[in-house]
PDB file of N, CA and C in Angstrom:
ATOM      1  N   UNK A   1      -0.752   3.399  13.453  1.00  0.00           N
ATOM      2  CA  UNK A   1      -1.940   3.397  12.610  1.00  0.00           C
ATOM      3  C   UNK A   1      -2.654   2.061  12.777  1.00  0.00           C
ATOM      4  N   UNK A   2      -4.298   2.162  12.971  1.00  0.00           N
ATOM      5  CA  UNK A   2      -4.905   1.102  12.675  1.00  0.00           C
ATOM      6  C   UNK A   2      -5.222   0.586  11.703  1.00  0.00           C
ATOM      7  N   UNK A   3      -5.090  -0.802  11.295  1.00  0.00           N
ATOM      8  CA  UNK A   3      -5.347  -1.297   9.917  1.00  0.00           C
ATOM      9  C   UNK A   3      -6.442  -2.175   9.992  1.00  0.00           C
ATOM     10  N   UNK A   4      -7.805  -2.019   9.574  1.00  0.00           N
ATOM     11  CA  UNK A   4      -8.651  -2.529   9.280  1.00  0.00           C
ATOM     12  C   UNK A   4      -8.991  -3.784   8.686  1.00  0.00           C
ATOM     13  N   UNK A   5      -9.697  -5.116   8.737  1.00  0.00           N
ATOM     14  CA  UNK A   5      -9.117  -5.985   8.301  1.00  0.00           C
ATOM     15  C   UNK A   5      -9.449  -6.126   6.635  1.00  0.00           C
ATOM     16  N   UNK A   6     -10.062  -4.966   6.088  1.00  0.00           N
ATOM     17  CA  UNK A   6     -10.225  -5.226   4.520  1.00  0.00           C
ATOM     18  C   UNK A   6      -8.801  -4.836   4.048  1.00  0.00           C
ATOM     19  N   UNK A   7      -8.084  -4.169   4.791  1.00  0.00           N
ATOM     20  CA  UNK A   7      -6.926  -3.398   4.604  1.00  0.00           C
ATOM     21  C   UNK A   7      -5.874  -4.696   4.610  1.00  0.00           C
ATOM     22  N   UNK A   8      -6.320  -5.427   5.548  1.00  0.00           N
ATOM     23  CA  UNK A   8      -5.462  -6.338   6.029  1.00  0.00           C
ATOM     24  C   UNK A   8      -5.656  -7.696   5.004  1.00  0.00           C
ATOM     25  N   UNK A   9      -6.461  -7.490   4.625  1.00  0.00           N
ATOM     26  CA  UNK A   9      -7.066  -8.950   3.569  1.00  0.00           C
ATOM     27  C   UNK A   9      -6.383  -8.660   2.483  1.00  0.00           C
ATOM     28  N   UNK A  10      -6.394  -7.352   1.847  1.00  0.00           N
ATOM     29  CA  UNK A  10      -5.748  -6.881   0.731  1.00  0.00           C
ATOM     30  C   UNK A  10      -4.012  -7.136   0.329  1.00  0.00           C
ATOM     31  N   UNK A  11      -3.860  -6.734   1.509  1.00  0.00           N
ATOM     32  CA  UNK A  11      -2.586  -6.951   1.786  1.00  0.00           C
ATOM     33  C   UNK A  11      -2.041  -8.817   1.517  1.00  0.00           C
ATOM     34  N   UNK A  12      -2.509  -9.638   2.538  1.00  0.00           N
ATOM     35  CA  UNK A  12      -2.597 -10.988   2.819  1.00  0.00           C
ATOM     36  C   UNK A  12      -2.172 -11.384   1.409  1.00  0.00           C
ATOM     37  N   UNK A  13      -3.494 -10.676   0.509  1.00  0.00           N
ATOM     38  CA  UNK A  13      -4.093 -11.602  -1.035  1.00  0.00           C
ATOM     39  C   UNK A  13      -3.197 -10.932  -2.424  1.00  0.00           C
ATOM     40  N   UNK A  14      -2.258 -10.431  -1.657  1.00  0.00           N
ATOM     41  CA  UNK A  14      -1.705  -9.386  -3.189  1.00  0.00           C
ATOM     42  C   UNK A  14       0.002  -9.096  -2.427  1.00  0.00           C
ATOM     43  N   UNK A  15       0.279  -9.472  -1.594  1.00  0.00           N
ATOM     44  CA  UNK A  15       1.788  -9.256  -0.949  1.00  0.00           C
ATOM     45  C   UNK A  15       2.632  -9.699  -2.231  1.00  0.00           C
ATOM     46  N   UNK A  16       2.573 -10.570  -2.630  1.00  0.00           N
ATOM     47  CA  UNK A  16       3.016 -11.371  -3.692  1.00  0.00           C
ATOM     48  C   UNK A  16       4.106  -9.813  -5.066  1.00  0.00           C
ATOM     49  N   UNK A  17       2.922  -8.833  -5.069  1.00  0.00           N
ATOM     50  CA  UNK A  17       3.287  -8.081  -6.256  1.00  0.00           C
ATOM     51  C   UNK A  17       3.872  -7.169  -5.567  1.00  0.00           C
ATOM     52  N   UNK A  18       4.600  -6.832  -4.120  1.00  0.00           N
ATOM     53  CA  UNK A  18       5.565  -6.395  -4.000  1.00  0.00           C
ATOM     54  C   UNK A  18       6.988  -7.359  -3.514  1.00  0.00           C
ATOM     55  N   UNK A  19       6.261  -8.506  -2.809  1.00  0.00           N
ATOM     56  CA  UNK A  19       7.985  -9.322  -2.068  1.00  0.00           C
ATOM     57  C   UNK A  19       7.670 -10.432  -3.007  1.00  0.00           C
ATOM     58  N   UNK A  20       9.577 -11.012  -2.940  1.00  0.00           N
ATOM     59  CA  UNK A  20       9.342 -12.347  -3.611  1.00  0.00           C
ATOM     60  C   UNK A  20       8.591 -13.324  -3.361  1.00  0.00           C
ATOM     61  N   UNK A  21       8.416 -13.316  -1.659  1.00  0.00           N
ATOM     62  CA  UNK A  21       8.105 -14.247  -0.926  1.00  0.00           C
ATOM     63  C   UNK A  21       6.872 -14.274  -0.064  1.00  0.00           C
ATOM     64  N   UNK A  22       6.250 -14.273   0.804  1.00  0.00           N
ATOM     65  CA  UNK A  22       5.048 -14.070   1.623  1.00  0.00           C
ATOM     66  C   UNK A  22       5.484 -13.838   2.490  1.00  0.00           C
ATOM     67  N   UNK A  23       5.326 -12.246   3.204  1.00  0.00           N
ATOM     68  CA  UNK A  23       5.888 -11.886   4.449  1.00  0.00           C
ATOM     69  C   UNK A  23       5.225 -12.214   5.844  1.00  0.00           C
ATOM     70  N   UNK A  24       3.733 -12.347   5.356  1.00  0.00           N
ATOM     71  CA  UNK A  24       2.555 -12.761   6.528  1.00  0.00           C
ATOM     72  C   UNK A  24       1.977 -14.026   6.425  1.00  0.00           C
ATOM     73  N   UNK A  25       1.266 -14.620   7.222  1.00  0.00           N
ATOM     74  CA  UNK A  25       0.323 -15.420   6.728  1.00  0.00           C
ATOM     75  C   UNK A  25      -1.022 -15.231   7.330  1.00  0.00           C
ATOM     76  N   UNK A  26      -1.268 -14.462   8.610  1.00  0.00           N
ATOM     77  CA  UNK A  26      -2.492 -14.011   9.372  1.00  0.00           C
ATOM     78  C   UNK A  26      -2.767 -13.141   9.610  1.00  0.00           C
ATOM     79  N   UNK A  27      -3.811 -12.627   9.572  1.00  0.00           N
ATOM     80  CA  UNK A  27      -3.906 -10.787   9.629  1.00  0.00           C
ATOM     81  C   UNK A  27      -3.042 -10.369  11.119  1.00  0.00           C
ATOM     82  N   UNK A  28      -2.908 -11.148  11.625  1.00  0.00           N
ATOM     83  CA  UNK A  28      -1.971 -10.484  12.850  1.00  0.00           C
ATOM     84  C   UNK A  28      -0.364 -10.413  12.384  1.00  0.00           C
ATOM     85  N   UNK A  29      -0.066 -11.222  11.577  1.00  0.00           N
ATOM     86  CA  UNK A  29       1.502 -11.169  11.082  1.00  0.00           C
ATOM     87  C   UNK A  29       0.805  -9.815   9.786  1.00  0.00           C
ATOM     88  N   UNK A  30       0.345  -9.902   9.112  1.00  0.00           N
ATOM     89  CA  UNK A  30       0.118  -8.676   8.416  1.00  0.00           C
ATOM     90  C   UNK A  30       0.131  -7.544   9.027  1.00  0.00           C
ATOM     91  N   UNK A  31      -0.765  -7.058  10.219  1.00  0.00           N
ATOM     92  CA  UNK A  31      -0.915  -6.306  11.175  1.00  0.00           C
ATOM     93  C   UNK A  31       0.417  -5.086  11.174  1.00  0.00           C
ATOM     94  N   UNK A  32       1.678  -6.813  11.795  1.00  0.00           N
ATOM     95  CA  UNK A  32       2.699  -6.483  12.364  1.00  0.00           C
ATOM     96  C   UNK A  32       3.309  -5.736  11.582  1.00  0.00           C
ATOM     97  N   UNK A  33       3.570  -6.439  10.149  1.00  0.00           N
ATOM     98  CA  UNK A  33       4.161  -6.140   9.519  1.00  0.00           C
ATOM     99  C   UNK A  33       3.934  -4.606   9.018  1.00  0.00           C
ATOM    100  N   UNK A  34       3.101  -4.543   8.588  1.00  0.00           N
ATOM    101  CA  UNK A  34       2.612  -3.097   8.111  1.00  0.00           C
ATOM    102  C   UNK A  34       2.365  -2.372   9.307  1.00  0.00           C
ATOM    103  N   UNK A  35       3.038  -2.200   9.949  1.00  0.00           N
ATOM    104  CA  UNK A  35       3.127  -1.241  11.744  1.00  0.00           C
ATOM    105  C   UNK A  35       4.470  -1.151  11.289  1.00  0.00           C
ATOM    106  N   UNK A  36       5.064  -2.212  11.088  1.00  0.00           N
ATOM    107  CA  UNK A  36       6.801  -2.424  11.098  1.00  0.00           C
ATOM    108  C   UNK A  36       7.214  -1.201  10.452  1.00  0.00           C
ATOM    109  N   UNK A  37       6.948  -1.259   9.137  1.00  0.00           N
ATOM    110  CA  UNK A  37       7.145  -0.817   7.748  1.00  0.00           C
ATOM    111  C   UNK A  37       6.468   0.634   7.631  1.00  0.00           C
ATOM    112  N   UNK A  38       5.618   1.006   8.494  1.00  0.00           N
ATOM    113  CA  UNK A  38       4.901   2.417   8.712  1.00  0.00           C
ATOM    114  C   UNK A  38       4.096   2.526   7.375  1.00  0.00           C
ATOM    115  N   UNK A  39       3.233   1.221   6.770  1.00  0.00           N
ATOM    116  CA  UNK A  39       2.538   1.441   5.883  1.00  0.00           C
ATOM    117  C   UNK A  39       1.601   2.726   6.114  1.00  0.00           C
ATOM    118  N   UNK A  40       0.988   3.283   5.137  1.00  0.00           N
ATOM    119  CA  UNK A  40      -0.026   4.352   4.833  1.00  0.00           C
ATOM    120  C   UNK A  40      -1.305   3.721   4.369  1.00  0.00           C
ATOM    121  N   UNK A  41      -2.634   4.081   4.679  1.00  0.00           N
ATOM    122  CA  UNK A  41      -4.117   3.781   4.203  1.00  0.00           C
ATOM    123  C   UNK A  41      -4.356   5.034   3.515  1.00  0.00           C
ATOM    124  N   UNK A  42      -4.768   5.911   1.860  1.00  0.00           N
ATOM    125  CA  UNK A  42      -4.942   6.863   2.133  1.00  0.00           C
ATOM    126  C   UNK A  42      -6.291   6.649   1.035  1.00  0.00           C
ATOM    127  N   UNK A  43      -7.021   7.522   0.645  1.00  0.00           N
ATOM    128  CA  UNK A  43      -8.336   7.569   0.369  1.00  0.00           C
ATOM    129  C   UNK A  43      -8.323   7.920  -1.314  1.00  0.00           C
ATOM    130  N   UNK A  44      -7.738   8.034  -2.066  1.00  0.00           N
ATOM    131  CA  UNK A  44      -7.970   8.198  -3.092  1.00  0.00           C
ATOM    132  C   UNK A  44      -6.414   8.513  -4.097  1.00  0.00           C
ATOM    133  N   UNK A  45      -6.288   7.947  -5.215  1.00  0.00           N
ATOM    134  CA  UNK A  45      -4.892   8.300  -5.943  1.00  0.00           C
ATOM    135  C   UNK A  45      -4.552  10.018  -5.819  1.00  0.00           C
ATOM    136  N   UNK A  46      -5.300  10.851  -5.684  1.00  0.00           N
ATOM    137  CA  UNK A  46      -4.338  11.855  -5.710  1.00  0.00           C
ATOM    138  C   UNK A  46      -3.705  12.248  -4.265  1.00  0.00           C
ATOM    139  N   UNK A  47      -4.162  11.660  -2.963  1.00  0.00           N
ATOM    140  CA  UNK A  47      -3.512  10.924  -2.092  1.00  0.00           C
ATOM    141  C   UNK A  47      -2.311   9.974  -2.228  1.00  0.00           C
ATOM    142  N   UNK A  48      -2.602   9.210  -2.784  1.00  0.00           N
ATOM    143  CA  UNK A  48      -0.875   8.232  -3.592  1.00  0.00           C
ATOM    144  C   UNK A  48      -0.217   9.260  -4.226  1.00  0.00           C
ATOM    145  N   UNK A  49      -0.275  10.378  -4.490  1.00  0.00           N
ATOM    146  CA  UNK A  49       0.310  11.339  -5.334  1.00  0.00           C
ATOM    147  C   UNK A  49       1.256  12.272  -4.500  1.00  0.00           C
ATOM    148  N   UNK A  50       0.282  12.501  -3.289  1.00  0.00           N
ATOM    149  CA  UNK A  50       0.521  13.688  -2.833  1.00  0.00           C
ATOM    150  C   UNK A  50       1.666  12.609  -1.560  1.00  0.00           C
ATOM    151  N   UNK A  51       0.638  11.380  -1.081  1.00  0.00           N
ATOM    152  CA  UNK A  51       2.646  10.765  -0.433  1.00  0.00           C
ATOM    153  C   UNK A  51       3.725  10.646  -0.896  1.00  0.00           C
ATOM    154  N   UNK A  52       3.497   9.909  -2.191  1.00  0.00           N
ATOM    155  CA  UNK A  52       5.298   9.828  -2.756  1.00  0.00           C
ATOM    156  C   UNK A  52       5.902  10.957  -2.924  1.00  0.00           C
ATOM    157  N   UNK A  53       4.717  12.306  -3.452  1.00  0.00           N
ATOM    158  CA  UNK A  53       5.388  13.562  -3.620  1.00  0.00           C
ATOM    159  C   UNK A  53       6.154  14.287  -2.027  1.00  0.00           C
ATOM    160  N   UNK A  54       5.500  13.782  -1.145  1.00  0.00           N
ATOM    161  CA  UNK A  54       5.910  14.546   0.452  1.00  0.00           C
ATOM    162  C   UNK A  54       7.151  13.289   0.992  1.00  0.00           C
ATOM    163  N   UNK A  55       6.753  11.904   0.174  1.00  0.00           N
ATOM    164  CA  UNK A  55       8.396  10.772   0.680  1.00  0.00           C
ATOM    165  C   UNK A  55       9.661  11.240  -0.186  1.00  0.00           C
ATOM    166  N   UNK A  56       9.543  12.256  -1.355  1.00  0.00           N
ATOM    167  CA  UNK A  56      10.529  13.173  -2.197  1.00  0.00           C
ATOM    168  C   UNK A  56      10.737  12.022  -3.504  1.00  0.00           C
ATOM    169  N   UNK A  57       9.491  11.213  -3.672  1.00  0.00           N
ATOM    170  CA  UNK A  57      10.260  10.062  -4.694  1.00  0.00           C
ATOM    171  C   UNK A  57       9.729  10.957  -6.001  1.00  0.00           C
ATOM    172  N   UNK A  58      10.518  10.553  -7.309  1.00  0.00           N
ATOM    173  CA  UNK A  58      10.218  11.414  -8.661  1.00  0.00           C
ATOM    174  C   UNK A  58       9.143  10.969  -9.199  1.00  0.00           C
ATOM    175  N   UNK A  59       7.347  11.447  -8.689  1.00  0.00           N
ATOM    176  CA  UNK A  59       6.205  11.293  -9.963  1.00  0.00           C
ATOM    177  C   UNK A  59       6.191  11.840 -10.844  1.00  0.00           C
ATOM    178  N   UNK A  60       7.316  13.126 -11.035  1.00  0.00           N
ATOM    179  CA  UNK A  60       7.155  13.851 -12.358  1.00  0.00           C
ATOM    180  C   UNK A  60       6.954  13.068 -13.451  1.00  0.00           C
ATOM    181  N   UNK A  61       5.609  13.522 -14.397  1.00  0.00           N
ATOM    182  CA  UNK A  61       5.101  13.106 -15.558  1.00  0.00           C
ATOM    183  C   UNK A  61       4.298  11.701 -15.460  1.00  0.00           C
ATOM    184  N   UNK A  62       4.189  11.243 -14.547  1.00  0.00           N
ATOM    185  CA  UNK A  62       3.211  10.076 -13.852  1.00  0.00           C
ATOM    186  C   UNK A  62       1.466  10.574 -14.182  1.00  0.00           C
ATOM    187  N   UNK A  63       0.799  10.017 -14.370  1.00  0.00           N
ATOM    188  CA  UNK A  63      -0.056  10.015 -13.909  1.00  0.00           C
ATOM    189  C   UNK A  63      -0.886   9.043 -12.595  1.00  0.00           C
ATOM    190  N   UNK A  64      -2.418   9.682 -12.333  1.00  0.00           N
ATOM    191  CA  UNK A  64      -2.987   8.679 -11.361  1.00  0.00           C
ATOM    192  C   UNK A  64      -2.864   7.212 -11.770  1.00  0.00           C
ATOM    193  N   UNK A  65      -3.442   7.198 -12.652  1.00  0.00           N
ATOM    194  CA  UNK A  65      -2.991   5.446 -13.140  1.00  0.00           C
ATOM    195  C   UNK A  65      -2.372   4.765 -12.879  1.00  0.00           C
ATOM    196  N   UNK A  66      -0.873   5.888 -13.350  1.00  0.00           N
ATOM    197  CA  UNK A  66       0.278   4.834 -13.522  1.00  0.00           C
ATOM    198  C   UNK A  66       0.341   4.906 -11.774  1.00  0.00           C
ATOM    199  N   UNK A  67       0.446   5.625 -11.422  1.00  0.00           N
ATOM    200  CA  UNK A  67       0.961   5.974  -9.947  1.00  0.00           C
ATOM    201  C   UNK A  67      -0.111   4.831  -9.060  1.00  0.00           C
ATOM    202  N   UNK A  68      -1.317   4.369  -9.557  1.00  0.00           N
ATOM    203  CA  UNK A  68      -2.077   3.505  -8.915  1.00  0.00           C
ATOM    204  C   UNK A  68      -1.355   2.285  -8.995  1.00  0.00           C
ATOM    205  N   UNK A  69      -0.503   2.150  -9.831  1.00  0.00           N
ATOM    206  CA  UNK A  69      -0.388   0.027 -10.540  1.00  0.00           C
ATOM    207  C   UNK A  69       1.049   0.244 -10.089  1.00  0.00           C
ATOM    208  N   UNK A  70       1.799   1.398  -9.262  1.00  0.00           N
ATOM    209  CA  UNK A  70       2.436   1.153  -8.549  1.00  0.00           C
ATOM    210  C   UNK A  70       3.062  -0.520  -7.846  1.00  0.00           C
ATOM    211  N   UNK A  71       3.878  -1.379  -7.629  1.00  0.00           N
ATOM    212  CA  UNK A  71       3.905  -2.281  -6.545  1.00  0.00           C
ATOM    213  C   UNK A  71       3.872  -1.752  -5.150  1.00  0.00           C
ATOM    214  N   UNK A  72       4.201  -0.638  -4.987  1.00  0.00           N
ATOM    215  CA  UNK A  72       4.207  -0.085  -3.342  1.00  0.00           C
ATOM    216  C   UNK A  72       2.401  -0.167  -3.346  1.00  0.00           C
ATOM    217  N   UNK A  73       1.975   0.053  -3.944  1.00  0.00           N
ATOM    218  CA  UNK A  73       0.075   0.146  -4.319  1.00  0.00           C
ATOM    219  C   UNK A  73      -1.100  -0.489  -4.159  1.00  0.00           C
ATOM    220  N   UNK A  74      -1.564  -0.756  -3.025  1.00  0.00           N
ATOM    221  CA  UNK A  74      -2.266  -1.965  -3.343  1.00  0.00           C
ATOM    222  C   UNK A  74      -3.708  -1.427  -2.829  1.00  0.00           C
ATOM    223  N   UNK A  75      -4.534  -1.795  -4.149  1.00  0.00           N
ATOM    224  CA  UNK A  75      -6.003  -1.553  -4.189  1.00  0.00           C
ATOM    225  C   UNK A  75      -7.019  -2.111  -3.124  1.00  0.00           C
ATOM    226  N   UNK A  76      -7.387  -1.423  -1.881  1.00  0.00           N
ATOM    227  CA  UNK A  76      -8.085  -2.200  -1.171  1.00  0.00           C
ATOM    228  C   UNK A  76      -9.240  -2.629  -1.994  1.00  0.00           C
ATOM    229  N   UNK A  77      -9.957  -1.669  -2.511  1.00  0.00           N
ATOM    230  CA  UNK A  77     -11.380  -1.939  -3.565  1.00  0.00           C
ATOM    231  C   UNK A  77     -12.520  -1.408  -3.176  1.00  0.00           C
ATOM    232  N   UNK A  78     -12.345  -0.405  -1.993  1.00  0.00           N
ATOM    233  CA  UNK A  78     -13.142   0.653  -1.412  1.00  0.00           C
ATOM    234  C   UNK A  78     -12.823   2.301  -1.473  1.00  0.00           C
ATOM    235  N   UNK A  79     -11.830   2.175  -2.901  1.00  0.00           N
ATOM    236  CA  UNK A  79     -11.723   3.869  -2.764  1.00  0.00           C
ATOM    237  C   UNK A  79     -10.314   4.114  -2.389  1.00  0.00           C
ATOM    238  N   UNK A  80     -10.128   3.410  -1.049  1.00  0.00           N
ATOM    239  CA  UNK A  80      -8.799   3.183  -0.530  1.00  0.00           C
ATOM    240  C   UNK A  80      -7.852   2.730  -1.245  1.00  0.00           C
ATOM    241  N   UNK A  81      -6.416   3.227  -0.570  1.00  0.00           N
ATOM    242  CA  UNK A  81      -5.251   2.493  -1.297  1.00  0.00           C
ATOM    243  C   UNK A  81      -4.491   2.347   0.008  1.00  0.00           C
ATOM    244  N   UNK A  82      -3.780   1.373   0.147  1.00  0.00           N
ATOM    245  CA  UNK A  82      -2.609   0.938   1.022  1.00  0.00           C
ATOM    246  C   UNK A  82      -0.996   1.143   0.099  1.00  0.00           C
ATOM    247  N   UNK A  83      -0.509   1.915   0.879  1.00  0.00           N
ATOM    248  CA  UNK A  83       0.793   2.353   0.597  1.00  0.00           C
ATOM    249  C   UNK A  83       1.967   1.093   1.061  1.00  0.00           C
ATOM    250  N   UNK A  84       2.756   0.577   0.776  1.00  0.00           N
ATOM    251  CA  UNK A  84       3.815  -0.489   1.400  1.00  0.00           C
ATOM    252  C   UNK A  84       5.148  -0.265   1.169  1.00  0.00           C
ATOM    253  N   UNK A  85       5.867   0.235   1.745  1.00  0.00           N
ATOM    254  CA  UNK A  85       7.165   0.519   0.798  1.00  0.00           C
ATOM    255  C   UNK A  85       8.259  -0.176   1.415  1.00  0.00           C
ATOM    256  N   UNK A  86       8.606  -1.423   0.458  1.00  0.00           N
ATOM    257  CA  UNK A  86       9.129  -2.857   0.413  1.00  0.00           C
ATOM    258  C   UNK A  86      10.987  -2.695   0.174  1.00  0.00           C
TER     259      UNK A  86
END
């Protein structure tokens, strides 16, 4: 998958609220990383819904919300969401 660099900025500026530590520091170590890890870009929360529901994890009784503020979750701020699963 290609990751775009708003995708990639997002990531950079918010890694923090899934690892203890900073896994990247340049959109090319970001890049990597989220290639590594088989991150997801998908277009809207009921998209975040419908991955965790097809990765078999339990959203029962979740809503979009909650399922947005996720830590795997991170808000590009275009609609998009980046999936990370840490």
């Amino acid at each position: 998958m290609q990751f775009d660099d708003a995708v990639l900025q997002c990531f950079l500026t918010n890694q923090l609220q899934l690892f203890p530590e900073k896994v990247a520091e340049t959109l090319e170590e970001a890049e990597n990383f989220l290639e590594e890890c088989m991150a997801a870009v998908v277009n809207s929360p009921e998209e975040v819904m419908e991955y965790f529901d097809a990765q078999g994890l339990d959203i029962e009784g979740l809503n979009e919300e909650e399922i947005v503020e996720a830590d795997e979750v991170f808000d590009i701020g275009d609609g998009r969401y980046l999936i990370v699963e840490g």
